[in-house]
C-alpha atoms as a PDB file:
ATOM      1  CA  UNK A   1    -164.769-160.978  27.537  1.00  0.00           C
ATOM      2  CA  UNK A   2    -166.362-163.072  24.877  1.00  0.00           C
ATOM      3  CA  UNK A   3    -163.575-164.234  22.696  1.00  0.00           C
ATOM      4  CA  UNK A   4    -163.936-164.670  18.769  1.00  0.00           C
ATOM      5  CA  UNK A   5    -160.157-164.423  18.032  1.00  0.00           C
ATOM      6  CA  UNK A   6    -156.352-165.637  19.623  1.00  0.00           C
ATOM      7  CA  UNK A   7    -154.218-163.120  19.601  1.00  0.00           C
ATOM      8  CA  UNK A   8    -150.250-163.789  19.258  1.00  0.00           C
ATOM      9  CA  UNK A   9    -147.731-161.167  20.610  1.00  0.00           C
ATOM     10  CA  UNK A  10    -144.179-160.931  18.606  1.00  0.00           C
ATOM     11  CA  UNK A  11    -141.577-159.384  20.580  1.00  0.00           C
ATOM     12  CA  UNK A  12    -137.844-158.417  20.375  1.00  0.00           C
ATOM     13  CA  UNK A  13    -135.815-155.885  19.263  1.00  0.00           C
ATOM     14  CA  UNK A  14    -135.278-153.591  16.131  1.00  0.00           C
ATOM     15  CA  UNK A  15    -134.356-155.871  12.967  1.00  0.00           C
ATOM     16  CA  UNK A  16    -134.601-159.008  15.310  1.00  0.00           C
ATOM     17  CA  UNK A  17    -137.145-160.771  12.778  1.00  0.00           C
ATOM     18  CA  UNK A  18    -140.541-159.716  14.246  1.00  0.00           C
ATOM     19  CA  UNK A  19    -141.962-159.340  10.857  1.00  0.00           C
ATOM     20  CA  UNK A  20    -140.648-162.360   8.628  1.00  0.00           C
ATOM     21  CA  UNK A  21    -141.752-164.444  12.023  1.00  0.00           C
ATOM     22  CA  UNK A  22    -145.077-163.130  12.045  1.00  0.00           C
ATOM     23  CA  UNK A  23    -145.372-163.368   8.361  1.00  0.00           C
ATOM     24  CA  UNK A  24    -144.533-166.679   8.550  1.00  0.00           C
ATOM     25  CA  UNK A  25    -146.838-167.546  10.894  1.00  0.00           C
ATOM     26  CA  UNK A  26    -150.162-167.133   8.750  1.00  0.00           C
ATOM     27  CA  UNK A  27    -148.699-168.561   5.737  1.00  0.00           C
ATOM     28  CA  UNK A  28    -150.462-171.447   6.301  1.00  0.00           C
ATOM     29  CA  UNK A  29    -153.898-170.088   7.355  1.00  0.00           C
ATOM     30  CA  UNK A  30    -156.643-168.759   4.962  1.00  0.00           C
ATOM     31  CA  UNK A  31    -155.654-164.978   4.522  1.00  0.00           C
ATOM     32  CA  UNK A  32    -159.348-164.485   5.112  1.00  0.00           C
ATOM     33  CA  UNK A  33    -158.868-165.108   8.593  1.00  0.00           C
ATOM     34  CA  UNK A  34    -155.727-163.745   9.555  1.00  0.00           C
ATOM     35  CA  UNK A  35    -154.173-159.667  10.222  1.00  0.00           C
ATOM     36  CA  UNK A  36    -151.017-158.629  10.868  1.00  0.00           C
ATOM     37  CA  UNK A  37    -151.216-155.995  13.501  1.00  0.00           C
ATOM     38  CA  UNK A  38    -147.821-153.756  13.629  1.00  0.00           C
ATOM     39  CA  UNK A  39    -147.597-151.793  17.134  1.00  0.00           C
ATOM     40  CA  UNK A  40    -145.671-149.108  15.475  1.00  0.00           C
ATOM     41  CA  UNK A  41    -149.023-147.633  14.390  1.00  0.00           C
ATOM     42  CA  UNK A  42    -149.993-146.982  17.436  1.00  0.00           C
ATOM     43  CA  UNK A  43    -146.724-144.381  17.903  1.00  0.00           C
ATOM     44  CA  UNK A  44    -148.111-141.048  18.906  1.00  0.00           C
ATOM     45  CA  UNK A  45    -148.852-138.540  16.627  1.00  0.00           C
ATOM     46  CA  UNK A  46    -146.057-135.487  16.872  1.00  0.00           C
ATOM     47  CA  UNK A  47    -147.719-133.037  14.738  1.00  0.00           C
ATOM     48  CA  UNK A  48    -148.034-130.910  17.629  1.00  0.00           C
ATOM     49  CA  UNK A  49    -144.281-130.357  17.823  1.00  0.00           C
ATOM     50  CA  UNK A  50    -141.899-128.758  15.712  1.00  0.00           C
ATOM     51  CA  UNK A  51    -140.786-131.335  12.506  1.00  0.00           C
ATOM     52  CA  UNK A  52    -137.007-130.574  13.219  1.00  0.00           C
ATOM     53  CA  UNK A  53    -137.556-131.765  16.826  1.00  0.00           C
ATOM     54  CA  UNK A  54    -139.760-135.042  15.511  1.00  0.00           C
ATOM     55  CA  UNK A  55    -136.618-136.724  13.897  1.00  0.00           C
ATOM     56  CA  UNK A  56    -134.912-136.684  17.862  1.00  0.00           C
ATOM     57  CA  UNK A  57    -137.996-137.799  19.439  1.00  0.00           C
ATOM     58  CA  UNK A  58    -136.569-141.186  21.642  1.00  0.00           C
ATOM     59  CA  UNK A  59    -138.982-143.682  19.309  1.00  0.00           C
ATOM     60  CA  UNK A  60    -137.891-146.302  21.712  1.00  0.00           C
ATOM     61  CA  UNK A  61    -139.451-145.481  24.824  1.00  0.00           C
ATOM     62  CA  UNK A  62    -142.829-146.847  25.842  1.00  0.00           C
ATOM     63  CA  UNK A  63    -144.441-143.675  26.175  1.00  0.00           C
ATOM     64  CA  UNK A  64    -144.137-143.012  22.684  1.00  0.00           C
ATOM     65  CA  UNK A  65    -146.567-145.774  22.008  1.00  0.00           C
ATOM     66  CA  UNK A  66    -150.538-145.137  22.861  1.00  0.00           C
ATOM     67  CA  UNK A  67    -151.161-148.284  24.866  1.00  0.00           C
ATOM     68  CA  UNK A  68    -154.543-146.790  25.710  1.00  0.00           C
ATOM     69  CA  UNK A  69    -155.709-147.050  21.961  1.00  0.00           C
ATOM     70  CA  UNK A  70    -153.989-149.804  21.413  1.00  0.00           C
ATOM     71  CA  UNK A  71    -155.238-151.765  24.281  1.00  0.00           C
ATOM     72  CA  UNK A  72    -158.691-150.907  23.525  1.00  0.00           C
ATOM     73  CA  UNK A  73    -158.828-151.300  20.111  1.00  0.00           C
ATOM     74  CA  UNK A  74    -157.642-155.236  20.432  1.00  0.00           C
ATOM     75  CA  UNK A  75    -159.984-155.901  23.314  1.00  0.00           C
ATOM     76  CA  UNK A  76    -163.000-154.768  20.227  1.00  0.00           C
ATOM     77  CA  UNK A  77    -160.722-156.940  17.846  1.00  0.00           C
ATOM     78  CA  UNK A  78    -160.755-159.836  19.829  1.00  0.00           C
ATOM     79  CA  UNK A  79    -164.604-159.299  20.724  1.00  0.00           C
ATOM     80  CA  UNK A  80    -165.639-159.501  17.281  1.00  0.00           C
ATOM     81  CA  UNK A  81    -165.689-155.739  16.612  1.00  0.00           C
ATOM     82  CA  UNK A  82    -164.700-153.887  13.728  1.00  0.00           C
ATOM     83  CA  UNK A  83    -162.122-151.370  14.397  1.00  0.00           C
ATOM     84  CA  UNK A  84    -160.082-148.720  12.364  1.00  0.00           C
ATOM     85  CA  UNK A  85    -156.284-149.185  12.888  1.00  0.00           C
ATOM     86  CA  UNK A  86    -154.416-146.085  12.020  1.00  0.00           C
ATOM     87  CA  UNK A  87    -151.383-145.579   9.695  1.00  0.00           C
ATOM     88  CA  UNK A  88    -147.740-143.989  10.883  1.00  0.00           C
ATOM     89  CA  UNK A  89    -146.272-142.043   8.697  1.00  0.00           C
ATOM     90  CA  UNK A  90    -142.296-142.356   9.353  1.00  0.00           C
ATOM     91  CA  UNK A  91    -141.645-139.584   7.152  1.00  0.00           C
ATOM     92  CA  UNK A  92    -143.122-136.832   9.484  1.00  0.00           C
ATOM     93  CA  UNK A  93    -144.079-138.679  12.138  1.00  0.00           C
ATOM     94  CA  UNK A  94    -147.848-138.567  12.655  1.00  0.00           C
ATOM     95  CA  UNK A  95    -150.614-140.410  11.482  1.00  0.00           C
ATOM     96  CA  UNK A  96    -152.579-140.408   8.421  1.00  0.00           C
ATOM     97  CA  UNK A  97    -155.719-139.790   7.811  1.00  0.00           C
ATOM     98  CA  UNK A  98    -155.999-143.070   6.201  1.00  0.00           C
ATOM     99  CA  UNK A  99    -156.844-145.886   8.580  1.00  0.00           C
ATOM    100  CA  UNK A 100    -156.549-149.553   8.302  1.00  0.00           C
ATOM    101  CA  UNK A 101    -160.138-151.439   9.051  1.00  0.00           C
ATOM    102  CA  UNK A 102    -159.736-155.201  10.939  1.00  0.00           C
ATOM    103  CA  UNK A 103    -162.940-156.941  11.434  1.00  0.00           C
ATOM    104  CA  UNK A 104    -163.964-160.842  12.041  1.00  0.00           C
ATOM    105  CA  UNK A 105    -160.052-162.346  11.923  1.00  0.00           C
ATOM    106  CA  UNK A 106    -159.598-165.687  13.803  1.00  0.00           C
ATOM    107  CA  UNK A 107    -155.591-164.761  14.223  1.00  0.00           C
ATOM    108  CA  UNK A 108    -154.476-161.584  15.145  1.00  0.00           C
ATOM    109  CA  UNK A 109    -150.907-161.268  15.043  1.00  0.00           C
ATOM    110  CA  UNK A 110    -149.631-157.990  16.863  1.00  0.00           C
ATOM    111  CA  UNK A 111    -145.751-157.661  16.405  1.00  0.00           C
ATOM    112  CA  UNK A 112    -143.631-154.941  17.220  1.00  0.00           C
ATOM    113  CA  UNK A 113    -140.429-153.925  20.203  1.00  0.00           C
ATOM    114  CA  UNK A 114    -142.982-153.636  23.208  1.00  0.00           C
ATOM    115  CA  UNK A 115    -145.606-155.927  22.725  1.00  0.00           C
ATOM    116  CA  UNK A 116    -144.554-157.857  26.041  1.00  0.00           C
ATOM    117  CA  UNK A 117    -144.118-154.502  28.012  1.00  0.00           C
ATOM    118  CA  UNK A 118    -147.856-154.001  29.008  1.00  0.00           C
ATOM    119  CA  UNK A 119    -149.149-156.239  31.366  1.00  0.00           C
ATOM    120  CA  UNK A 120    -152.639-155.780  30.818  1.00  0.00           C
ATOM    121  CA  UNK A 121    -152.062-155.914  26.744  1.00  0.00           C
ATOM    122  CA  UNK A 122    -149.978-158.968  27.612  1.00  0.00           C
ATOM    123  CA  UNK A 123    -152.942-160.902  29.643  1.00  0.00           C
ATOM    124  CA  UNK A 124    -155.205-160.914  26.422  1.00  0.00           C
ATOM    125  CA  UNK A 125    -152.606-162.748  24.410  1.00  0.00           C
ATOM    126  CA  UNK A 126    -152.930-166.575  24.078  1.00  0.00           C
ATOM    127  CA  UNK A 127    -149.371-167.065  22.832  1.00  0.00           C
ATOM    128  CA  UNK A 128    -146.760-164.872  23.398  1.00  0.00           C
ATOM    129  CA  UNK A 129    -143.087-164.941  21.785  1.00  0.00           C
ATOM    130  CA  UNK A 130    -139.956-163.356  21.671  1.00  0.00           C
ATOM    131  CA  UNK A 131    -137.284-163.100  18.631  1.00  0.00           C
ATOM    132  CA  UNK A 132    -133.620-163.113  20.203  1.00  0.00           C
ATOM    133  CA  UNK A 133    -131.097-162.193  17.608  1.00  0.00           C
ATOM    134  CA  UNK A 134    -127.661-161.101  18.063  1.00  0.00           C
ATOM    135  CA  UNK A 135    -127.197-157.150  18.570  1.00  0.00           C
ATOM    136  CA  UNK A 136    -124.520-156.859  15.591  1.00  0.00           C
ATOM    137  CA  UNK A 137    -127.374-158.649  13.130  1.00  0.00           C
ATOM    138  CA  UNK A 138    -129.909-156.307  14.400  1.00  0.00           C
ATOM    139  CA  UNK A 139    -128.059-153.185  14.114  1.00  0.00           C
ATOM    140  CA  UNK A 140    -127.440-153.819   9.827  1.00  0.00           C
ATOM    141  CA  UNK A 141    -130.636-154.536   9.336  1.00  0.00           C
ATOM    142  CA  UNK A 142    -131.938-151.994  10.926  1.00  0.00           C
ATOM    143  CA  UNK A 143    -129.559-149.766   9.248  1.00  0.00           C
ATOM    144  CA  UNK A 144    -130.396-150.756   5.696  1.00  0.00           C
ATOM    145  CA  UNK A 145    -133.940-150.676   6.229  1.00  0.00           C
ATOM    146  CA  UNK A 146    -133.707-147.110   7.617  1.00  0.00           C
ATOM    147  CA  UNK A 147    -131.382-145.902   4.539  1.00  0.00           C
ATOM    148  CA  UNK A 148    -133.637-147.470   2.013  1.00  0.00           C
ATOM    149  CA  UNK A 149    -137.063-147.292   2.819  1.00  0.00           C
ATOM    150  CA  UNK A 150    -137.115-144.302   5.240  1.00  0.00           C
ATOM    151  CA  UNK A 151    -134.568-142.439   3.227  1.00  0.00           C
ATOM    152  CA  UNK A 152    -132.586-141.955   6.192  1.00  0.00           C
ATOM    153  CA  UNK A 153    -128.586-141.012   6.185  1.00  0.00           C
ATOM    154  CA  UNK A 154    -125.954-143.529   8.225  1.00  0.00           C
ATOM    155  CA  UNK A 155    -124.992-140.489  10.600  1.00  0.00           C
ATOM    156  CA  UNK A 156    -128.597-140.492  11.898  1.00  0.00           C
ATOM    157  CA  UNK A 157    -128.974-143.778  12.157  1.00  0.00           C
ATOM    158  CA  UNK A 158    -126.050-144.259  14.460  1.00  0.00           C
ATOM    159  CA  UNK A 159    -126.860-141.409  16.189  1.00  0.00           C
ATOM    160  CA  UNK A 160    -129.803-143.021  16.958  1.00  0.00           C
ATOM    161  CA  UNK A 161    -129.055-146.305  17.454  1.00  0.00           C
ATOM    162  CA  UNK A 162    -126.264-145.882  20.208  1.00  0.00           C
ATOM    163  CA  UNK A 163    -128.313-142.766  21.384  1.00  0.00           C
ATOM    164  CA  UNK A 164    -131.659-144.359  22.527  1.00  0.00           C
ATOM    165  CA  UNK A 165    -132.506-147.536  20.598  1.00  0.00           C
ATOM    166  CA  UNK A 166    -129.164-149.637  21.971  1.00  0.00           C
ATOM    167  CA  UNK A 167    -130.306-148.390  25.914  1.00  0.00           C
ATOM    168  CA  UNK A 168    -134.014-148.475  25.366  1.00  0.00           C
ATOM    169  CA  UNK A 169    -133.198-152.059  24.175  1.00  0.00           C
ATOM    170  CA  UNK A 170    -131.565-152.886  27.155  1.00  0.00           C
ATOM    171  CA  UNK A 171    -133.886-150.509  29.772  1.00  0.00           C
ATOM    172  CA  UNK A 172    -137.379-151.611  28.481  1.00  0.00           C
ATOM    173  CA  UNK A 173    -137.169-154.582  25.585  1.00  0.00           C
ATOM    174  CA  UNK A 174    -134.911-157.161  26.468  1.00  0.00           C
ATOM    175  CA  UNK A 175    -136.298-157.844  30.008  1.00  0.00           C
ATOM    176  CA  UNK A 176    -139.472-158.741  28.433  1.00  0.00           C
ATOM    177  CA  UNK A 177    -138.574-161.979  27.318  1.00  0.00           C
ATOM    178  CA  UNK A 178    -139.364-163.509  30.676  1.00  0.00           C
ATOM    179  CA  UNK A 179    -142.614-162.946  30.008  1.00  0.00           C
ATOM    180  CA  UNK A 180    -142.714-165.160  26.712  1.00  0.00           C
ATOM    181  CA  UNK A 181    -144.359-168.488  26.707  1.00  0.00           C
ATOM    182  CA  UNK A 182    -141.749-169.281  23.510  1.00  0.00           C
ATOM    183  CA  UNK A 183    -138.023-167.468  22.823  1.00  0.00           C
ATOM    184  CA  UNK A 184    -137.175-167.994  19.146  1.00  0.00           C
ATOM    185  CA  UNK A 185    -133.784-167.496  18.231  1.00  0.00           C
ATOM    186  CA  UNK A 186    -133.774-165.862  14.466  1.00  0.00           C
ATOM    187  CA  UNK A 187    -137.152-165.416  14.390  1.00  0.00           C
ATOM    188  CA  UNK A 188    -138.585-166.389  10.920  1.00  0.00           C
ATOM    189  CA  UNK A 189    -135.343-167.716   9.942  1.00  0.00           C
ATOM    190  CA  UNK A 190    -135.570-170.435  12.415  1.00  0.00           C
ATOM    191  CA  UNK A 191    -137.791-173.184  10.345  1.00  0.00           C
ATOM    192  CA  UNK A 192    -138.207-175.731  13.228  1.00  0.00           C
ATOM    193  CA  UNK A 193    -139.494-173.501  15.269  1.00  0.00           C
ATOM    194  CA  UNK A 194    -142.014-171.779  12.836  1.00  0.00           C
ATOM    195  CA  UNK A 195    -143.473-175.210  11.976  1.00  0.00           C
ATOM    196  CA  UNK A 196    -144.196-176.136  15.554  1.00  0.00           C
ATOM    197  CA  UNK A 197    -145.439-172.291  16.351  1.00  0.00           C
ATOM    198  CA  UNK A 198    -147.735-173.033  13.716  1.00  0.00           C
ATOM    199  CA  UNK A 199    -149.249-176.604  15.128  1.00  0.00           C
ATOM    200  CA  UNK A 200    -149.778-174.892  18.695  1.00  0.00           C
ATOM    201  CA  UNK A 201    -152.159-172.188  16.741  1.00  0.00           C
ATOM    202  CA  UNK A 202    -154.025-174.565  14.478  1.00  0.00           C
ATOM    203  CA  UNK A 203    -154.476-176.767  18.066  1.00  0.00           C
ATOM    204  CA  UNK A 204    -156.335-173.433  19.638  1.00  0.00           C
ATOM    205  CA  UNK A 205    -157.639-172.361  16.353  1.00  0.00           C
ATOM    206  CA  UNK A 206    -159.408-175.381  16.797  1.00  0.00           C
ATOM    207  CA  UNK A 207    -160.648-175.191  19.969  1.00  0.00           C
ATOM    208  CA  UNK A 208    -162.097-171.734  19.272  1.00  0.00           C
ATOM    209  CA  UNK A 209    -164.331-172.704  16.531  1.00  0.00           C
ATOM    210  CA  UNK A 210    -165.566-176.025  18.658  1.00  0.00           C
ATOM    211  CA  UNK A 211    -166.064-173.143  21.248  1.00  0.00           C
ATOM    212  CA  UNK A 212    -167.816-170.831  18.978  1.00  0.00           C
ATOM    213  CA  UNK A 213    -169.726-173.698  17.549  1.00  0.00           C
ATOM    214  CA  UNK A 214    -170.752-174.757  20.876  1.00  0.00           C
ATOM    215  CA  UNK A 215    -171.951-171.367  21.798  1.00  0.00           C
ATOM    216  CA  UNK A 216    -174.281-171.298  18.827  1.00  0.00           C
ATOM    217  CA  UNK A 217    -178.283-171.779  19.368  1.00  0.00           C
END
């Protein structure tokens, strides 16, 4: 595959820091050339089931993810393609209509709970990185971030949590961190770290424009 684009996986569990991380990440770089890529939009669409019997759907699970789309749509990312990334709605759980277009980024940045599970989506990452933060830390953000922006109620988020999230953690998430090149405790929080994350890009950032440059008649 002709490469025009590094790709970065951010792993680790619910309200570990995936975001802030990744966020922080790009800071630096010319917004021009960077995308945030969350692999929560690539849940699968439920509208096919009953809406009472979306909210216990196990969210957690790597078949609820399309890895198919998802798989495809970075190898077009990463070989220059444009490509429409679509929307989850958390409310009722499908996607919008709405989609998201990503075309000609130099840093892709795909964050989200299995990024590391896939081996194949693993393989076309150049860095890959997992956010280890204590369970109890996880948990209240998660559960504020719930309440507040997905206007859900504590019961349910309990429910949830010790129902699937806290074994799907263990089952499917947490083993992935052996197949990080970099485990960040904190994530974003964790300044050190962030600044030297951010030399290793800028060193194959660098490398892929004297490669592109190269390339060029």
């Amino acid at each position: 595959m002709n490469r025009n684009a590094i790709l970065i996986g951010v792993a680790g569990g619910t309200g570990s820091g995936k975001t802030s991380m990744a966020k922080n990440i790009v800071r630096d770089f010319d917004p021009r050339q960077v995308v945030i890529i969350e692999q929560d939009s690539y849940y699968h669409d439920l509208s096919q089931i009953p809406m009472d019997a979306r909210s216990h759907h196990n969210f957690d699970h790597p078949e609820s993810y399309d890895f198919d789309l998802l798989k495809n749509q970075m190898k077009s990312i990463l070989s220059g393609e444009c490509v429409e990334v679509p929307i989850y709605d958390y409310k009722t759980h499908t996607r919008a209509v709405e989609t998201i277009s990503v075309s000609g980024q130099k840093i892709i940045v795909l964050e989200g709970i299995m990024v590391l599970f896939d081996p194949e989506l693993r393989h076309m990452m150049d860095i890959k990185v997992y956010i280890e933060t204590a369970a109890d830390i996880r948990f209240i953000r998660r559960l504020v971030r719930d309440i507040k922006q997905r206007e859900r109620s504590l019961e349910s988020v309990i429910d949830q949590y010790l129902g699937t999230v806290r074994p799907m953690h263990e089952q499917f998430i947490e083993p992935t961190k052996q197949y990080a090149d970099i485990i960040i405790p904190e994530g974003g929080h964790n300044t050190v770290a962030v600044d030297l994350f951010k030399t290793k890009v800028k060193s194959l950032l660098r490398l892929l424009n004297s490669e592109t440059e190269r390339k060029m008649p």
